[in-house]
Structures are given as C-alpha cells and as structure tokens.
N, C-alpha and C. Protein backbone atom coordinates (compact mmCIF):
# COMPACT_ATOMS: atom_id res chain seq x y z
N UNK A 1 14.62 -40.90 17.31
CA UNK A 1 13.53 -40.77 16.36
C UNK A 1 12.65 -39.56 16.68
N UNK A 2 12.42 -39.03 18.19
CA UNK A 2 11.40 -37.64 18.19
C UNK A 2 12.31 -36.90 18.26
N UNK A 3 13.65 -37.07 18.14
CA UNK A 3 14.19 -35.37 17.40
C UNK A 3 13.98 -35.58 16.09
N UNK A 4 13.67 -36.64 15.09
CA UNK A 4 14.11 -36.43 13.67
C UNK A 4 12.42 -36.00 13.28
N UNK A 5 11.57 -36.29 13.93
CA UNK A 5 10.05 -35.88 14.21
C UNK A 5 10.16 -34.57 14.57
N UNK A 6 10.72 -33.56 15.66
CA UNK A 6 10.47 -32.24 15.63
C UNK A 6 11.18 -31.78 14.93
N UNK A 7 12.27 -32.13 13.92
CA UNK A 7 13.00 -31.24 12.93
C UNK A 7 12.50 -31.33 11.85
N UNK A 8 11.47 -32.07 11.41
CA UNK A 8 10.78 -32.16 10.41
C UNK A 8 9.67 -31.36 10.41
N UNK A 9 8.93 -30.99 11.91
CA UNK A 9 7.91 -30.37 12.33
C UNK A 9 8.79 -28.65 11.86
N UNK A 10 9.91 -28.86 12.64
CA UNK A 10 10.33 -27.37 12.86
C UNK A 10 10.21 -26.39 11.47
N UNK A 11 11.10 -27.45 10.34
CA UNK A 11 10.90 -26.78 9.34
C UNK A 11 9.33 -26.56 8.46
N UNK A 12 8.25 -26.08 9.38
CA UNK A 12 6.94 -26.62 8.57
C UNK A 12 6.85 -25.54 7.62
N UNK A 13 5.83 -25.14 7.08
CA UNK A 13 5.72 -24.38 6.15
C UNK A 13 5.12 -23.14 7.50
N UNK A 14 4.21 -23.66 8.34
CA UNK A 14 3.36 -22.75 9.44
C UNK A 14 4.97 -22.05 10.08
N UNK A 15 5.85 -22.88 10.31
CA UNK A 15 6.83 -21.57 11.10
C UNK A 15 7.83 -21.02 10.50
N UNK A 16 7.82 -21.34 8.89
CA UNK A 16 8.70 -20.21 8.37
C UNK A 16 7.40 -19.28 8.33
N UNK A 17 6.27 -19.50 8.01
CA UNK A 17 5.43 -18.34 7.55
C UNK A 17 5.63 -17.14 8.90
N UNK A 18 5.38 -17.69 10.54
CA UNK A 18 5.63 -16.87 11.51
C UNK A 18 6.95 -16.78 11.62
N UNK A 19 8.19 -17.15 11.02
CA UNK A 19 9.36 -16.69 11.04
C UNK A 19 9.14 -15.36 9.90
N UNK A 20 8.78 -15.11 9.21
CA UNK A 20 8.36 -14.02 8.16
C UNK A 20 7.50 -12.94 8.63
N UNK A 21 6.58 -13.58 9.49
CA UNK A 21 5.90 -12.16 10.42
C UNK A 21 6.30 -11.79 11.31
N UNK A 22 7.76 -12.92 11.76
CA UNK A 22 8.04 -11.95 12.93
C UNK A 22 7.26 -12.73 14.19
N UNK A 23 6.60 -13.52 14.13
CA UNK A 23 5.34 -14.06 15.81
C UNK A 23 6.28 -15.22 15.67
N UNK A 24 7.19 -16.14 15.31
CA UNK A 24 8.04 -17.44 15.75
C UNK A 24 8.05 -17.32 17.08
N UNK A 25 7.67 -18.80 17.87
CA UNK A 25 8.27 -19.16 19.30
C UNK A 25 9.50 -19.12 18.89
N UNK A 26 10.36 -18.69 19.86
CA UNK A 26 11.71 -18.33 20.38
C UNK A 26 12.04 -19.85 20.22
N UNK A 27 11.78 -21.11 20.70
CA UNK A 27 12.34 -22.28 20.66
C UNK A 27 11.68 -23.00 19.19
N UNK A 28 10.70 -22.79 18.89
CA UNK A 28 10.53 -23.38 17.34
C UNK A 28 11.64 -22.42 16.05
N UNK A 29 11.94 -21.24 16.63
CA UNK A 29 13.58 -20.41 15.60
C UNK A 29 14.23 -21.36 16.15
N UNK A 30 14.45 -21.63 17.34
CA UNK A 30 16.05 -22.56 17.70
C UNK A 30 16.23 -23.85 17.10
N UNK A 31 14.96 -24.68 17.13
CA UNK A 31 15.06 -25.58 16.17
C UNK A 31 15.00 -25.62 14.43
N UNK A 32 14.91 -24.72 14.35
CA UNK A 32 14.81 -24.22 13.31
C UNK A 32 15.91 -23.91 12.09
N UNK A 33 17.14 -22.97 13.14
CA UNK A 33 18.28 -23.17 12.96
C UNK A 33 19.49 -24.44 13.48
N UNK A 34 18.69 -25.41 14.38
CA UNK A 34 19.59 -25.99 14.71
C UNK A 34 19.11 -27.70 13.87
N UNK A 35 17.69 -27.42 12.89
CA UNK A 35 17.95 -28.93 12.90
C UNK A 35 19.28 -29.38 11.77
N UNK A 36 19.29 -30.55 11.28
CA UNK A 36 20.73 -31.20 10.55
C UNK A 36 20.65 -32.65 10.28
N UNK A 37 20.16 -32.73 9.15
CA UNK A 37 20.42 -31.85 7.71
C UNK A 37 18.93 -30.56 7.87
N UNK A 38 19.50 -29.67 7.00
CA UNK A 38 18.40 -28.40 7.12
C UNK A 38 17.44 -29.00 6.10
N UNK A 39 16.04 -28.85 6.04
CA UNK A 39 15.43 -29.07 5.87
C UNK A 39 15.28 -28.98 3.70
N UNK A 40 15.18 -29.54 2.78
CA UNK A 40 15.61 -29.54 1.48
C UNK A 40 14.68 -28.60 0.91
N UNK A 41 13.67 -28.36 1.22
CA UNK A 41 12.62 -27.88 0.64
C UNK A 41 11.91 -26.05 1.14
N UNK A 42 13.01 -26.00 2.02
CA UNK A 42 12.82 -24.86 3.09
C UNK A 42 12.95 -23.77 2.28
N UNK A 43 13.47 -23.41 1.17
CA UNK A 43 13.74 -22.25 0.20
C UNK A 43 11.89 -21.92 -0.31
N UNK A 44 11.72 -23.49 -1.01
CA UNK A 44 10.17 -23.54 -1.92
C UNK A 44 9.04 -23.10 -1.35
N UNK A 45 9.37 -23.59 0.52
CA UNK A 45 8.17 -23.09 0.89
C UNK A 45 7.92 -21.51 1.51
N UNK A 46 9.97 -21.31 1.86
CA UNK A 46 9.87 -19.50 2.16
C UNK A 46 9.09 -18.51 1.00
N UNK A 47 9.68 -19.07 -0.77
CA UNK A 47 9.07 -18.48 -1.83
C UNK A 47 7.34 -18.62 -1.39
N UNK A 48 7.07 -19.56 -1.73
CA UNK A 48 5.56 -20.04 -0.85
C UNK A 48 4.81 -18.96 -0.46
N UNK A 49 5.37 -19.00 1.01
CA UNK A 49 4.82 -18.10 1.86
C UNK A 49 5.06 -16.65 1.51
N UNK A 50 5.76 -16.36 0.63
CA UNK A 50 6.00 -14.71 0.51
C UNK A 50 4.63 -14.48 -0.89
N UNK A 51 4.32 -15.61 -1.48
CA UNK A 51 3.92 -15.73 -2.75
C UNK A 51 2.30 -15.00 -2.42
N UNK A 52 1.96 -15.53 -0.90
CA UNK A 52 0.85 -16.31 -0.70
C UNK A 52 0.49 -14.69 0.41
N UNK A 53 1.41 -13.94 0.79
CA UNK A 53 1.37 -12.22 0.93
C UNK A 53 1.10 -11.51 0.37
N UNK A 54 1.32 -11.45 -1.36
CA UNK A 54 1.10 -10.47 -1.69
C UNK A 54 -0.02 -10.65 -2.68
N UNK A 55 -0.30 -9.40 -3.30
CA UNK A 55 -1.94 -9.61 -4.03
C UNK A 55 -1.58 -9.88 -5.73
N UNK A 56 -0.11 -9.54 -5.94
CA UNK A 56 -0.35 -9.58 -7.51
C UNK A 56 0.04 -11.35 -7.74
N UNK A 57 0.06 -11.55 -9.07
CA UNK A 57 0.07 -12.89 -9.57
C UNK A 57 1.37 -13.13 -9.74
N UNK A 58 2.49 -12.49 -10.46
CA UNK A 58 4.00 -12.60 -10.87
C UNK A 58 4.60 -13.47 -10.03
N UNK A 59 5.55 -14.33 -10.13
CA UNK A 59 6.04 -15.58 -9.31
C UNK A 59 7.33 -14.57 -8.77
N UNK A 60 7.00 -14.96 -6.93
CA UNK A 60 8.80 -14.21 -6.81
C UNK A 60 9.59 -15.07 -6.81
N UNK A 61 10.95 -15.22 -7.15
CA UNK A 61 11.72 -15.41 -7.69
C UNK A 61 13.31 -15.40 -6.67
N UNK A 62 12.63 -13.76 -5.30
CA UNK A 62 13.75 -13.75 -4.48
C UNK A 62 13.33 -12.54 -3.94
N UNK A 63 13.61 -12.71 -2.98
CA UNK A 63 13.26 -11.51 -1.88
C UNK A 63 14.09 -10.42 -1.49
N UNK A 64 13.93 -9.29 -2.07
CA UNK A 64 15.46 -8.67 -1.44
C UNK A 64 15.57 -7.74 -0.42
N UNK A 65 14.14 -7.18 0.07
CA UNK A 65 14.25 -6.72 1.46
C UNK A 65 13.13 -6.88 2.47
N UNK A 66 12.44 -5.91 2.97
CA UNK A 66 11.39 -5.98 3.35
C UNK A 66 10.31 -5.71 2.74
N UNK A 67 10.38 -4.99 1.83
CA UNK A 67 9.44 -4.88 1.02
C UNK A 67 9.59 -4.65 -0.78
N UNK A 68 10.59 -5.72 -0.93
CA UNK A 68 10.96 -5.50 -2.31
C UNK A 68 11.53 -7.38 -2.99
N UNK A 69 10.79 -7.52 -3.82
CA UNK A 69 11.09 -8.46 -4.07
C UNK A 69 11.64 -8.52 -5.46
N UNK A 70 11.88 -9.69 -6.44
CA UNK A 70 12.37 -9.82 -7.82
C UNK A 70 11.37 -10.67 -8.02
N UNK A 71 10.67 -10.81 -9.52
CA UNK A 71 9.48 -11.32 -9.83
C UNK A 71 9.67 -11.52 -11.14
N UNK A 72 9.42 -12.45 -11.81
CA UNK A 72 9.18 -12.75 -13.29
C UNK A 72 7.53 -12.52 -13.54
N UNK A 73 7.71 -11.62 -14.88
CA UNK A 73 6.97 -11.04 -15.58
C UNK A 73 6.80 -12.16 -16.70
N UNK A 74 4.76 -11.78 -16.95
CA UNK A 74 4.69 -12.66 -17.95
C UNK A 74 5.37 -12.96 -19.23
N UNK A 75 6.19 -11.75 -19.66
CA UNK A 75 6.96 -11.67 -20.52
C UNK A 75 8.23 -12.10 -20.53
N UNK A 76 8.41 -12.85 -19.49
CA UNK A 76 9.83 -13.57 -19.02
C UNK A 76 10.74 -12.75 -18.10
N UNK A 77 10.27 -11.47 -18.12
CA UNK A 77 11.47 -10.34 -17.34
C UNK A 77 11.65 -10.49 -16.29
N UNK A 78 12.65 -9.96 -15.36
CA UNK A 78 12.72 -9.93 -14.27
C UNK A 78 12.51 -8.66 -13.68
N UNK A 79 11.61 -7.68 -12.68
CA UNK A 79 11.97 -7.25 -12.25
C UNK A 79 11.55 -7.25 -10.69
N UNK A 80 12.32 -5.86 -9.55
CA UNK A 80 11.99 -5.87 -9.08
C UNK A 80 10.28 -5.02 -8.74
N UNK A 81 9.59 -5.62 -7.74
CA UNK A 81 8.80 -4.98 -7.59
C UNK A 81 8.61 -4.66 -6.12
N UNK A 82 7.52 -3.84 -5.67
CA UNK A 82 7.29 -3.77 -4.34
C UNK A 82 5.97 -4.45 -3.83
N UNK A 83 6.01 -4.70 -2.13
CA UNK A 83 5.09 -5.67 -2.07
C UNK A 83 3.68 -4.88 -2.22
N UNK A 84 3.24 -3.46 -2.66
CA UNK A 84 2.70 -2.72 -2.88
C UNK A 84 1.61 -3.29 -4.80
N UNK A 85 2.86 -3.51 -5.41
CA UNK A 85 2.45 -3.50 -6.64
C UNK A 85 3.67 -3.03 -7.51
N UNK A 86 3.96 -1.58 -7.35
CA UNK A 86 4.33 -1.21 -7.87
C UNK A 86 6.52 -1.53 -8.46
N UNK A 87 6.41 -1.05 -9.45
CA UNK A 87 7.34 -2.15 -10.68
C UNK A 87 8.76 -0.90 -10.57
N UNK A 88 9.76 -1.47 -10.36
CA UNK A 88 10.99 -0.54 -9.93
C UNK A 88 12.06 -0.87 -11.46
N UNK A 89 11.58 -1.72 -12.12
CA UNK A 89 12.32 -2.19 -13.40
C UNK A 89 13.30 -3.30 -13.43
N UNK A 90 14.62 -3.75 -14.21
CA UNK A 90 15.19 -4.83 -14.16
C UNK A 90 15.55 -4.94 -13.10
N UNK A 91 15.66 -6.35 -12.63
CA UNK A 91 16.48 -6.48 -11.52
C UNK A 91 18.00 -6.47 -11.35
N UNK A 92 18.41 -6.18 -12.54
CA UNK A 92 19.92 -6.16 -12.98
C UNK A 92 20.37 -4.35 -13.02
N UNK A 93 19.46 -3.70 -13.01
CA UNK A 93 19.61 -2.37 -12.71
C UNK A 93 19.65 -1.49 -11.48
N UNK A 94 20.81 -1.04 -10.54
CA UNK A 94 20.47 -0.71 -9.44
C UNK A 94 18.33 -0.05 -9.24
N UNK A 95 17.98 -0.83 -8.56
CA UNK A 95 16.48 -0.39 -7.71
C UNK A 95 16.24 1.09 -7.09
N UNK A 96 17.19 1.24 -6.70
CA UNK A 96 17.12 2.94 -6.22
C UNK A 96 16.87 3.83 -7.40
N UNK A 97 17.49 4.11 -8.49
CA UNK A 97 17.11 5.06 -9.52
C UNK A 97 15.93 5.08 -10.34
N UNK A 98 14.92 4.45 -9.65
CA UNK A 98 13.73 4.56 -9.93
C UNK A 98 12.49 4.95 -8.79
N UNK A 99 13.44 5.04 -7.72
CA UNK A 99 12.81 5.62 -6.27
C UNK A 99 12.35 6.71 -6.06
N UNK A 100 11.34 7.23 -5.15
CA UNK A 100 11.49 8.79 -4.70
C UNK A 100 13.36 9.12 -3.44
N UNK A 101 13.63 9.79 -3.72
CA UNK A 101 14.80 10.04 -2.75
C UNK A 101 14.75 11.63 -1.94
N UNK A 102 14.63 11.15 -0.94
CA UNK A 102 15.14 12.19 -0.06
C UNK A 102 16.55 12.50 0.90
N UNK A 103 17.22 13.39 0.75
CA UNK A 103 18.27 13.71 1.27
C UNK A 103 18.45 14.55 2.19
N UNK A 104 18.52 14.03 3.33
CA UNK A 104 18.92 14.68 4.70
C UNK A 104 20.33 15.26 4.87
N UNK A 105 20.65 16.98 5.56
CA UNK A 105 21.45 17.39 5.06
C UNK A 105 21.42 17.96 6.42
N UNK A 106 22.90 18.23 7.10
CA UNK A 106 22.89 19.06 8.38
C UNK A 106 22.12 18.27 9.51
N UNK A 107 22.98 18.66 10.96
CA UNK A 107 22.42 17.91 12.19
C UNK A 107 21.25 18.10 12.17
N UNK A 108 20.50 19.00 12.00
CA UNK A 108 18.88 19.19 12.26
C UNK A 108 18.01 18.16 11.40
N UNK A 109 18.45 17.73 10.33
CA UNK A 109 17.39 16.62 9.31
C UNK A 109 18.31 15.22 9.52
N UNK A 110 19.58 15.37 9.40
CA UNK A 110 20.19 14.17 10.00
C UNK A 110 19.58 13.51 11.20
N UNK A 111 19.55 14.19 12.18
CA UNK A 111 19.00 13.63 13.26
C UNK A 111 17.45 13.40 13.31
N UNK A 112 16.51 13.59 12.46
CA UNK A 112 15.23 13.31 12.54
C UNK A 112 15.32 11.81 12.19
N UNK A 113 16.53 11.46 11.21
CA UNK A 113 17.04 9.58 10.88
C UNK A 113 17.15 8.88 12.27
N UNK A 114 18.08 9.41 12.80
CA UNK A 114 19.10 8.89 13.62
C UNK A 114 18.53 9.83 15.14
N UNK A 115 17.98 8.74 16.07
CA UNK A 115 17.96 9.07 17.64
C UNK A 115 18.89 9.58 18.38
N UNK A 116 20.12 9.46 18.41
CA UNK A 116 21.13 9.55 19.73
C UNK A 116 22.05 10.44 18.44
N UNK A 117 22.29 11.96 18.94
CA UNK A 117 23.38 12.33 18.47
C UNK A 117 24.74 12.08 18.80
N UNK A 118 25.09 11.10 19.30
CA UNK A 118 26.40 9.53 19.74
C UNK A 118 27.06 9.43 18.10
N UNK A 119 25.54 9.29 17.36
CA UNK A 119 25.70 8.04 16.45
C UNK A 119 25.95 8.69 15.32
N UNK A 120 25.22 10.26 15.10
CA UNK A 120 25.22 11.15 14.11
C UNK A 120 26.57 11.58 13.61
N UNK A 121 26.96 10.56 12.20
CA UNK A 121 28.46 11.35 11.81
C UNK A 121 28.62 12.49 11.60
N UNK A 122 29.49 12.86 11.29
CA UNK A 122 29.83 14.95 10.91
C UNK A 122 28.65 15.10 10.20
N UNK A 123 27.86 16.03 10.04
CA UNK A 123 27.00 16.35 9.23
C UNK A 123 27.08 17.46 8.00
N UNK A 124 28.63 17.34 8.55
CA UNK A 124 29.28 18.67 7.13
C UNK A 124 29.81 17.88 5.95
N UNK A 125 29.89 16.31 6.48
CA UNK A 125 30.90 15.85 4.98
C UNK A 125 30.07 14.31 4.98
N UNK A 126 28.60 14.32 5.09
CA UNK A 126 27.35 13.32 4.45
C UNK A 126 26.34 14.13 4.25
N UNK A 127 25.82 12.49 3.76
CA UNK A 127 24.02 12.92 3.59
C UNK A 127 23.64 11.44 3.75
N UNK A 128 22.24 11.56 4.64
CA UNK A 128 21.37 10.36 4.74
C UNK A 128 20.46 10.39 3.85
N UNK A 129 20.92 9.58 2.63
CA UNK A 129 19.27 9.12 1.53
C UNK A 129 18.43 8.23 2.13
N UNK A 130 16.87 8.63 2.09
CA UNK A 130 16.06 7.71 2.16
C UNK A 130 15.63 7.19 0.60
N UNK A 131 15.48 6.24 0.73
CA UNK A 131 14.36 5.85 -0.78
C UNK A 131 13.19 5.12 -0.61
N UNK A 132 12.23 5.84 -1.41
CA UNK A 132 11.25 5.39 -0.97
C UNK A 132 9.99 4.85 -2.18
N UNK A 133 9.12 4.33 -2.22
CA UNK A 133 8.14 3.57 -3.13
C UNK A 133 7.72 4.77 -3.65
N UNK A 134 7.65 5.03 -4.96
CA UNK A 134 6.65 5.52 -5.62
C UNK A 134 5.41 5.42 -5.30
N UNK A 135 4.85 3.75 -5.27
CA UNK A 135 4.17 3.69 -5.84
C UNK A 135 2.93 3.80 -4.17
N UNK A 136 3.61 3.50 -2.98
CA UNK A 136 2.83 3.25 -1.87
C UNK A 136 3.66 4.23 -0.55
N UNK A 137 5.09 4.73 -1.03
CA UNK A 137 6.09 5.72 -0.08
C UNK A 137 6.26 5.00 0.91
N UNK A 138 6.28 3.54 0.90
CA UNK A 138 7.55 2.57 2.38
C UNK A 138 8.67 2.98 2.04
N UNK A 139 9.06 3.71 3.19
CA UNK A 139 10.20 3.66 2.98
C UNK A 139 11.63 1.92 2.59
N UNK A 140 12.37 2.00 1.73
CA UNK A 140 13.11 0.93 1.17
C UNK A 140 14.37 0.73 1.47
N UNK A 141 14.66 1.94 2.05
CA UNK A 141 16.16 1.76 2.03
C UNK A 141 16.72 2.95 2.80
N UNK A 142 17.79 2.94 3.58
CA UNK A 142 18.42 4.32 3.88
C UNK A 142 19.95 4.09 3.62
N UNK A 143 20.60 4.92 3.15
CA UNK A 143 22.20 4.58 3.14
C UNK A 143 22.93 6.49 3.31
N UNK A 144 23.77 6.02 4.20
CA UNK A 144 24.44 7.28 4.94
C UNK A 144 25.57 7.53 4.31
N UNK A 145 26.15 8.40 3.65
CA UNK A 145 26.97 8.27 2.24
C UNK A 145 27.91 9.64 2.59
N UNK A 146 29.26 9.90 2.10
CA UNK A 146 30.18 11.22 2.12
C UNK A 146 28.97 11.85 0.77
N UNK A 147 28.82 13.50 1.23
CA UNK A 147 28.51 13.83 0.19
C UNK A 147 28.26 14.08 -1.30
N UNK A 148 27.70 13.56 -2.61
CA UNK A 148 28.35 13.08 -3.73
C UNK A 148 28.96 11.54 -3.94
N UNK A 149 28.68 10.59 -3.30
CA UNK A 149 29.17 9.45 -3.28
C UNK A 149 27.98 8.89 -4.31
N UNK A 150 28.16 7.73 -5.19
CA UNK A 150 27.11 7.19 -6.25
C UNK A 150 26.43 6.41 -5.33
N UNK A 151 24.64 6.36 -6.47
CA UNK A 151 24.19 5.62 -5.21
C UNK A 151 24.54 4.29 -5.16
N UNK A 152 24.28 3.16 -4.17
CA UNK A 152 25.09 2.34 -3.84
C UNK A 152 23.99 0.97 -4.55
N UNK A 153 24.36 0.08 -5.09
CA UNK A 153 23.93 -1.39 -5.22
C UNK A 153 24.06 -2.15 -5.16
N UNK A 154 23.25 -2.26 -3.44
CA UNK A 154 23.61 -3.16 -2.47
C UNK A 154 23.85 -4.62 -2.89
N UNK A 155 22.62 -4.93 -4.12
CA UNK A 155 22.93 -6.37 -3.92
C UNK A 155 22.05 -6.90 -5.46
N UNK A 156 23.39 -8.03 -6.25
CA UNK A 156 21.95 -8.19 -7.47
C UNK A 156 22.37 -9.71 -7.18
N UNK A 157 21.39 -10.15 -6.76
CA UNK A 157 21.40 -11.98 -6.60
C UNK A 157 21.38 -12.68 -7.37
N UNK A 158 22.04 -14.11 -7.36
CA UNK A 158 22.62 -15.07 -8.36
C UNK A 158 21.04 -15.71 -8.52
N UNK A 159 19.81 -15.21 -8.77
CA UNK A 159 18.30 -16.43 -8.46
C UNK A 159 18.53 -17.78 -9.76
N UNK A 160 19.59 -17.56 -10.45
CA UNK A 160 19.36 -18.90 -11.21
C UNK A 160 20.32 -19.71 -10.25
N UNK A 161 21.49 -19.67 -9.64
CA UNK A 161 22.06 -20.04 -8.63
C UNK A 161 21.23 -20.92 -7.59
N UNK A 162 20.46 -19.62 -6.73
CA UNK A 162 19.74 -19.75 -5.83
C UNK A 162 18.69 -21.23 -5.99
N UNK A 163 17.76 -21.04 -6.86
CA UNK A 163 16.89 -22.24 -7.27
C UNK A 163 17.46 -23.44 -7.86
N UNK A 164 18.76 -23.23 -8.57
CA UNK A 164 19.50 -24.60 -9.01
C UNK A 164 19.90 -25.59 -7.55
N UNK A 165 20.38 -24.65 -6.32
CA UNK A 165 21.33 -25.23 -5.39
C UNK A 165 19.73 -26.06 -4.70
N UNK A 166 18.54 -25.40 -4.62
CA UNK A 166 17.15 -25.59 -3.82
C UNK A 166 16.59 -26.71 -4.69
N UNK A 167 17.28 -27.20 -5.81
CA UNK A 167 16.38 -28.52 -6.41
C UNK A 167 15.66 -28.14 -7.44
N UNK A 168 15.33 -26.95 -7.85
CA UNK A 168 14.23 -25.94 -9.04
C UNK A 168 14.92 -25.34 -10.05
N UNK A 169 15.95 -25.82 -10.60
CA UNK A 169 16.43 -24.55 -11.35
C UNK A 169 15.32 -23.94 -12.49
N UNK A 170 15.39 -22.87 -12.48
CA UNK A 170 14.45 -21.95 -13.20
C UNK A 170 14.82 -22.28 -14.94
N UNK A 171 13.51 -22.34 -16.00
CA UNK A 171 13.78 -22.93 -17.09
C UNK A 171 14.42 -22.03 -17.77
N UNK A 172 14.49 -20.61 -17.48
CA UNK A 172 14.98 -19.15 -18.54
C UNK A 172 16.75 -19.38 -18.01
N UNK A 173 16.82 -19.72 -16.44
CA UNK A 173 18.46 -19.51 -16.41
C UNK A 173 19.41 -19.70 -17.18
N UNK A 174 20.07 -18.78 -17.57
CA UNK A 174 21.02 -18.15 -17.94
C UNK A 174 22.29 -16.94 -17.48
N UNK A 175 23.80 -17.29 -18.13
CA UNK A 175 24.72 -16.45 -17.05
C UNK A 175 24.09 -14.75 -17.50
N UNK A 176 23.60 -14.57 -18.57
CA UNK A 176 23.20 -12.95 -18.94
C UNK A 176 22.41 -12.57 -17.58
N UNK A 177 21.61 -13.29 -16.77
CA UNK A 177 20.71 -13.03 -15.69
C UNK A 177 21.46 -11.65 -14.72
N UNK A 178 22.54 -12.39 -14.69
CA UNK A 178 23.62 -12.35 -13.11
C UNK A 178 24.57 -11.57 -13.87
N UNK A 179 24.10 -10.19 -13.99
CA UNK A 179 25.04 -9.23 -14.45
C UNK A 179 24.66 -7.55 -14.40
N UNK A 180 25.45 -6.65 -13.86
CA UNK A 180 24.99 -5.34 -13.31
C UNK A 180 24.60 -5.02 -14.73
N UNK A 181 23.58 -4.51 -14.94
CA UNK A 181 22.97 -3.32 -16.30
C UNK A 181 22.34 -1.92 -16.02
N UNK A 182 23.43 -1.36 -14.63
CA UNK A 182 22.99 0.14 -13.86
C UNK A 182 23.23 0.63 -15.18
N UNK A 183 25.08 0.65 -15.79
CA UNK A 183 25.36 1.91 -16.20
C UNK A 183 24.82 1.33 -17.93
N UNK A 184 24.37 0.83 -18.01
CA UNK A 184 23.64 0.74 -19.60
C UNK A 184 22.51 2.00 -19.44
N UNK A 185 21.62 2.23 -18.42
CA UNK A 185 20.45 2.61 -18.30
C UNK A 185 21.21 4.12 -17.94
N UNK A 186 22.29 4.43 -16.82
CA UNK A 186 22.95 5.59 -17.00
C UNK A 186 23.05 6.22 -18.33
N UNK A 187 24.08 5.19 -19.17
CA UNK A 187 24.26 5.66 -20.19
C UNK A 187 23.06 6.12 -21.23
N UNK A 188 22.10 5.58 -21.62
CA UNK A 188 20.65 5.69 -21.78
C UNK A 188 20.45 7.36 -21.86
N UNK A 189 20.50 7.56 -20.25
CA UNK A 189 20.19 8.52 -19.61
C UNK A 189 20.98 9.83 -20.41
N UNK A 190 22.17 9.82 -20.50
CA UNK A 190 22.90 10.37 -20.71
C UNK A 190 22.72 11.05 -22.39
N UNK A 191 22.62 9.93 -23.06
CA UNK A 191 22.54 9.87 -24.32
C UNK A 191 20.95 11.34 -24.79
N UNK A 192 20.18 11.04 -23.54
CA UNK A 192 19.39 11.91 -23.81
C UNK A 192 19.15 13.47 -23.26
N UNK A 193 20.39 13.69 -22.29
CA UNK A 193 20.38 15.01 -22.16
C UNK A 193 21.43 16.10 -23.05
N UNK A 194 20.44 17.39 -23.20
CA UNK A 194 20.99 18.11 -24.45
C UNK A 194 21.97 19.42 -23.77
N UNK A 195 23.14 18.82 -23.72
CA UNK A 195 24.67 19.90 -23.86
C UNK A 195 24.28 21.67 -24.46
C-alpha cells in the first residue's frame, strides 16, 4: 500500500511541473518512470503545467519543442506558436518556413555550431541551418543538411490521437487535422512568383 501511495505522489502535478524545469529529484524521475500503471491523467496535467508558463490565453494542444508549441486559436485553428507569443502558422505546414534562417557555411562558421572539430562533417558538401523566432530570436531548431537538401519536417503530431488515447478527445477532431499542408503553401508560393 506505500508504494501505491508514492506512485500516486510521484505522478503529482508539482513534479511533472519540475520535470519541465528541469529541478526533478533524481529519485522522484525514477519513480516517475517506474510507477505501473502510469499514472491516467499525467498527459492533462503536463498540458496544465505548460498552459500555466506561458502568458497568452490559446489552449496548447501539444508541445513540440522547447519552445514551440501547437495551440488552438479562437477561430478553431491550429497553429504553431512560440512560447514568446509569436504565431509560426498551421501546424500542418512545415514551422521552419516561417523562421528567420541562418546558414553556416565552411569550417570557420560551421564550427562556431559545433565545439570539437572531431564532430565537424566536411564542410565542403553541408550547411548548418539555424532557425530562429521572429518574433523573440530563440533559437528553434538546428539541422545539419548536404548542401541544397529541402528543409526538413521533423514532426506533425497525431493531437486528435494524442488526447483521444489521454481520456479528452478534442471536440474539432478530425482525420483532415493529421495531414502535411507544406507543399499547398509551397505551391501558393510559387503561384506568385513572376517568370
């Protein structure tokens, strides 16, 4: 019975919040990952605590890095935003093409990324993109790419999935959610430059 008492403790809302800053006791993570059954409600209160970080009102929805989340808009939309404020567009649209980007080129800017020239690939056949916030310049992302390679999208999450499996399914879910719409907005793009 006082293990089924500290696995109930473990999962509190107080140590996912210091699992999120980073200050977790080393043995409240271990129980953490080790209690069983995992705790049912542990998704509602991670949303919770990320909710309860930042300053704007928009409900997140899903977290996708360190400083980038997916958020429903009063208007039902999804996008992503940063924990800044600032609005990167659908979440179904790669996030990077609305970034500032910088491209590191040659050992000399390569290595201002990367510490140990060990680690530094050829610097004749990449480039290290940073991307970064418009709206506040955290950096968001880095990806080390052959020169000319598209940019990459890392990841568009199932969130009607996500909240169905957590007990919440979201009232808008739908399969249209959970579908890439980069090259619509490419194409977009395209449509408007003059040949």
């Amino acid at each position: 019975m006082a293990n089924e008492i500290e696995d109930k403790s473990a999962g509190s809302k107080e140590n996912i919040k210091a699992l999120v800053e980073g200050t977790i006791d080393w043995e409240d993570a271990k129980k953490m990952m080790r209690m069983s059954p995992k705790d049912e409600d542990r998704f509602v209160k991670y949303l919770e605590v990320l909710q309860e970080r930042v300053s704007w009102k928009e409900k997140i929805l899903c977290r996708m890095s360190e400083h980038l989340y997916v958020v429903r808009k009063d208007d039902g939309s999804r996008v992503v935003k940063c924990d800044c404020g600032h609005e990167l567009g659908d979440y179904r649209v790669n996030w990077k093409l609305s970034t500032k980007i910088r491209v590191r080129r040659g050992l000399e800017e390569i290595s201002q990324a990367y510490s140990l020239k060990e680690v530094v690939p050829n610097p004749d056949l990449i480039d290290a993109r940073e991307y970064y916030c418009p709206g506040c310049y955290a950096r968001l992302a880095v990806e080390v790419v052959p020169t000319g390679y598209p940019i990459i999208f890392e990841m568009l999450p199932d969130i009607d999935q996500a909240h169905a499996k957590a007990g919440k399914p979201l009232a808008d879910q739908s399969p249209d959610w959970f579908q890439d719409k980069t090259n619509e907005l490419i194409s977009q793009w395209t449509k408007k430059v003059k040949v």
